[in-house]
C-alpha atoms as a PDB file:
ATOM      1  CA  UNK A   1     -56.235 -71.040  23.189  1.00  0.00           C
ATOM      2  CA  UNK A   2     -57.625 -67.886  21.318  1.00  0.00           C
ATOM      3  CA  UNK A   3     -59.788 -68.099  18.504  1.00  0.00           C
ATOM      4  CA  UNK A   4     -57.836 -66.286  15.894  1.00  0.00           C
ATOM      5  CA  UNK A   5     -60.778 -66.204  13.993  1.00  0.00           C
ATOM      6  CA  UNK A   6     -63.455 -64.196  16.162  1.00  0.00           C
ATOM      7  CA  UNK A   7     -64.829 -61.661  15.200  1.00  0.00           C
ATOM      8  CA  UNK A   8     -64.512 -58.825  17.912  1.00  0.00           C
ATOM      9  CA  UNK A   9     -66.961 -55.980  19.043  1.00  0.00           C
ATOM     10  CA  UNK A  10     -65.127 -53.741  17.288  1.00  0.00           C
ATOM     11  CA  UNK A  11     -65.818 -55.582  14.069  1.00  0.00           C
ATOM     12  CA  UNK A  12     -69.208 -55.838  14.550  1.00  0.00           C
ATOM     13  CA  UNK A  13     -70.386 -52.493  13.109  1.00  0.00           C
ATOM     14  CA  UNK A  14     -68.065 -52.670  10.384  1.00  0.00           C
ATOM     15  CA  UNK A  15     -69.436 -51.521   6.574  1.00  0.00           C
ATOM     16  CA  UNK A  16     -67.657 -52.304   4.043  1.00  0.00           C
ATOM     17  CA  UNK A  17     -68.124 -49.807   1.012  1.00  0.00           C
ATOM     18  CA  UNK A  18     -68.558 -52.799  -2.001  1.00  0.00           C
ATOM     19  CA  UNK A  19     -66.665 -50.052  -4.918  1.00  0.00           C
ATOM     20  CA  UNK A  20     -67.634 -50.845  -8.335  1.00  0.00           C
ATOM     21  CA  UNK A  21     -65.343 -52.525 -10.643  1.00  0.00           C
ATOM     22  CA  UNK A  22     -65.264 -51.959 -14.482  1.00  0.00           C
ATOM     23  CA  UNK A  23     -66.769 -54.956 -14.970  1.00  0.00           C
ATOM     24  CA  UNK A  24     -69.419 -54.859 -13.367  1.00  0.00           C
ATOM     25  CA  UNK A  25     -70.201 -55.746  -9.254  1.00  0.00           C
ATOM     26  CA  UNK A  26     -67.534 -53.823  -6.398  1.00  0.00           C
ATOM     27  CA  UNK A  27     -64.364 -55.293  -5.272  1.00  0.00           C
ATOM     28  CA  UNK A  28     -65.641 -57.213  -2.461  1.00  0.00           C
ATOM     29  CA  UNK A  29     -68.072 -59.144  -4.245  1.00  0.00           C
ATOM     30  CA  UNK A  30     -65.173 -60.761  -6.047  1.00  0.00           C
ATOM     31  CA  UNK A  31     -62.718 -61.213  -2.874  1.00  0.00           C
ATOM     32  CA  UNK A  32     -65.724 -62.968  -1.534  1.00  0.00           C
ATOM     33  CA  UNK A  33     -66.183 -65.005  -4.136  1.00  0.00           C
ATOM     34  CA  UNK A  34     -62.530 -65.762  -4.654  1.00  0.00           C
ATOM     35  CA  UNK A  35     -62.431 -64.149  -8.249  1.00  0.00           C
ATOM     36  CA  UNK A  36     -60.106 -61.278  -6.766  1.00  0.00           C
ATOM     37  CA  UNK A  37     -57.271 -60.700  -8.940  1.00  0.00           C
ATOM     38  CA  UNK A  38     -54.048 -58.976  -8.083  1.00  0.00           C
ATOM     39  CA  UNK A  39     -50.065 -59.421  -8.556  1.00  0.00           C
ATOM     40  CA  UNK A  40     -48.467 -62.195  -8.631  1.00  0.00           C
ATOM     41  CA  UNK A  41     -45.655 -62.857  -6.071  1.00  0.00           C
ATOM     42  CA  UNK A  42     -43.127 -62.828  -8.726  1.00  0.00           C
ATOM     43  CA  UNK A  43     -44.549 -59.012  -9.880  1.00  0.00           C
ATOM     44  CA  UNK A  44     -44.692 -57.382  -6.345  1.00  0.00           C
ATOM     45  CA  UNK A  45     -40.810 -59.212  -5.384  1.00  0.00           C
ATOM     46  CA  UNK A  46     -39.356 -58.312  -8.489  1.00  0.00           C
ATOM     47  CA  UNK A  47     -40.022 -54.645  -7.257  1.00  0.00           C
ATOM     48  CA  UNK A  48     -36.324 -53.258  -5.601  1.00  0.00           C
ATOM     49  CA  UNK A  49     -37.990 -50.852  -3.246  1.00  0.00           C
ATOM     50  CA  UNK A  50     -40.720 -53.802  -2.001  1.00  0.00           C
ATOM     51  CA  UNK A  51     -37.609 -56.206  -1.723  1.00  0.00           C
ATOM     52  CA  UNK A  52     -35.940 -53.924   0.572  1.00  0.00           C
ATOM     53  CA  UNK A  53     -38.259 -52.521   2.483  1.00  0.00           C
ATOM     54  CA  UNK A  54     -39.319 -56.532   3.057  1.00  0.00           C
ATOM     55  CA  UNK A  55     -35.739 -57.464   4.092  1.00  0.00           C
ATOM     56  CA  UNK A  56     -35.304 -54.682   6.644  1.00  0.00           C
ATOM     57  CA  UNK A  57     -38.628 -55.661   7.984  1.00  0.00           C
ATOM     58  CA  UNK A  58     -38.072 -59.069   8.520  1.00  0.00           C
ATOM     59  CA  UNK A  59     -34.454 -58.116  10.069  1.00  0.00           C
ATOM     60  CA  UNK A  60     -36.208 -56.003  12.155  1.00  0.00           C
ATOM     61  CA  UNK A  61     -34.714 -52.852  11.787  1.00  0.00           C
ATOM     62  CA  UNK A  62     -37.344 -51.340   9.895  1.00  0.00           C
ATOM     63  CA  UNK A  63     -37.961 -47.677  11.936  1.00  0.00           C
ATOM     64  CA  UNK A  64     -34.220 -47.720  12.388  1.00  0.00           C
ATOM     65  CA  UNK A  65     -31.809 -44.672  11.747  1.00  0.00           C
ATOM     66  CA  UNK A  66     -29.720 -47.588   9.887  1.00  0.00           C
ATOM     67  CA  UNK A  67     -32.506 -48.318   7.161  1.00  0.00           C
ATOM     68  CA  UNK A  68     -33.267 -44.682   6.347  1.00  0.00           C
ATOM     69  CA  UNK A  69     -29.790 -44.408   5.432  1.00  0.00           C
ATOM     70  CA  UNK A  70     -29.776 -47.207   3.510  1.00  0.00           C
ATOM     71  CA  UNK A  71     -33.299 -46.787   1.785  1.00  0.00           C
ATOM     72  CA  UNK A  72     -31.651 -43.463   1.043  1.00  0.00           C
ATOM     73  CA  UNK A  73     -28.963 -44.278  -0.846  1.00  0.00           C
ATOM     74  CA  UNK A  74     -30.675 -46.956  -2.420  1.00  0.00           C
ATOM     75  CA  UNK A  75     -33.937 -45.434  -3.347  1.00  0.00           C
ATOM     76  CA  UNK A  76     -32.863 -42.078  -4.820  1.00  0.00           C
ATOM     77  CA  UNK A  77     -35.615 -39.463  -4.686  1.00  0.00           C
ATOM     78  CA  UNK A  78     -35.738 -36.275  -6.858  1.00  0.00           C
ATOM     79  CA  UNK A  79     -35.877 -32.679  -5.105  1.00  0.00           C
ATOM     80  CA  UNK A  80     -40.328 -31.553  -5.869  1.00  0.00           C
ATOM     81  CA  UNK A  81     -39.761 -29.385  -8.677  1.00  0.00           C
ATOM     82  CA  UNK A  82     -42.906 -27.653  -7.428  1.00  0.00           C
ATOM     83  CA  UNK A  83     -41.663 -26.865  -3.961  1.00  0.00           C
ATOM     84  CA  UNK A  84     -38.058 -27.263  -3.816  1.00  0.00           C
ATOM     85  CA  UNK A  85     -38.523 -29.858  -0.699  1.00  0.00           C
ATOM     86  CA  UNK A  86     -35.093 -31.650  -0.490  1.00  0.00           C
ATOM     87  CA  UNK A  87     -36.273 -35.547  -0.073  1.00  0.00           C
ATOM     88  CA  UNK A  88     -35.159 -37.488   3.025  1.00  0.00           C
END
């Protein structure tokens, strides 16, 4: 079996900028020590647009002509007043 959890050559060289939060220390120092914070599942699914773009995911139809449609109807965008680009 593979080890899921290797760490591959491509890793190896990795850096990993450590950006400074406002309260001091950079983001990664608190994922690594577990103090990360972020939403709540209840925040991010209570989102329409994450909800749908979830479901067509997991129903696999994601890059489909059939979920453009539907993210279109459902997710109305507004011509750029700034360009006059129609969406879509």
């Amino acid at each position: 079996t593979a080890d899921l959890h290797k760490t591959t050559a491509a890793r190896i060289h990795d850096v990993y900028e450590d950006v400074g939060c406002s309260s001091g220390g950079g983001a990664l120092t608190y994922f690594q020590r577990g103090n990360m914070t972020s939403f709540t599942n209840e925040k991010v699914f209570s989102d329409l647009r994450f909800r749908l773009g979830h479901a067509l995911h997991e129903a696999g139809v994601a890059q489909t002509q059939y979920a453009r449609a539907v993210v279109k109807k459902l997710v109305p965008r507004q011509t750029e007043r700034t360009t006059g680009i129609e969406p879509h």
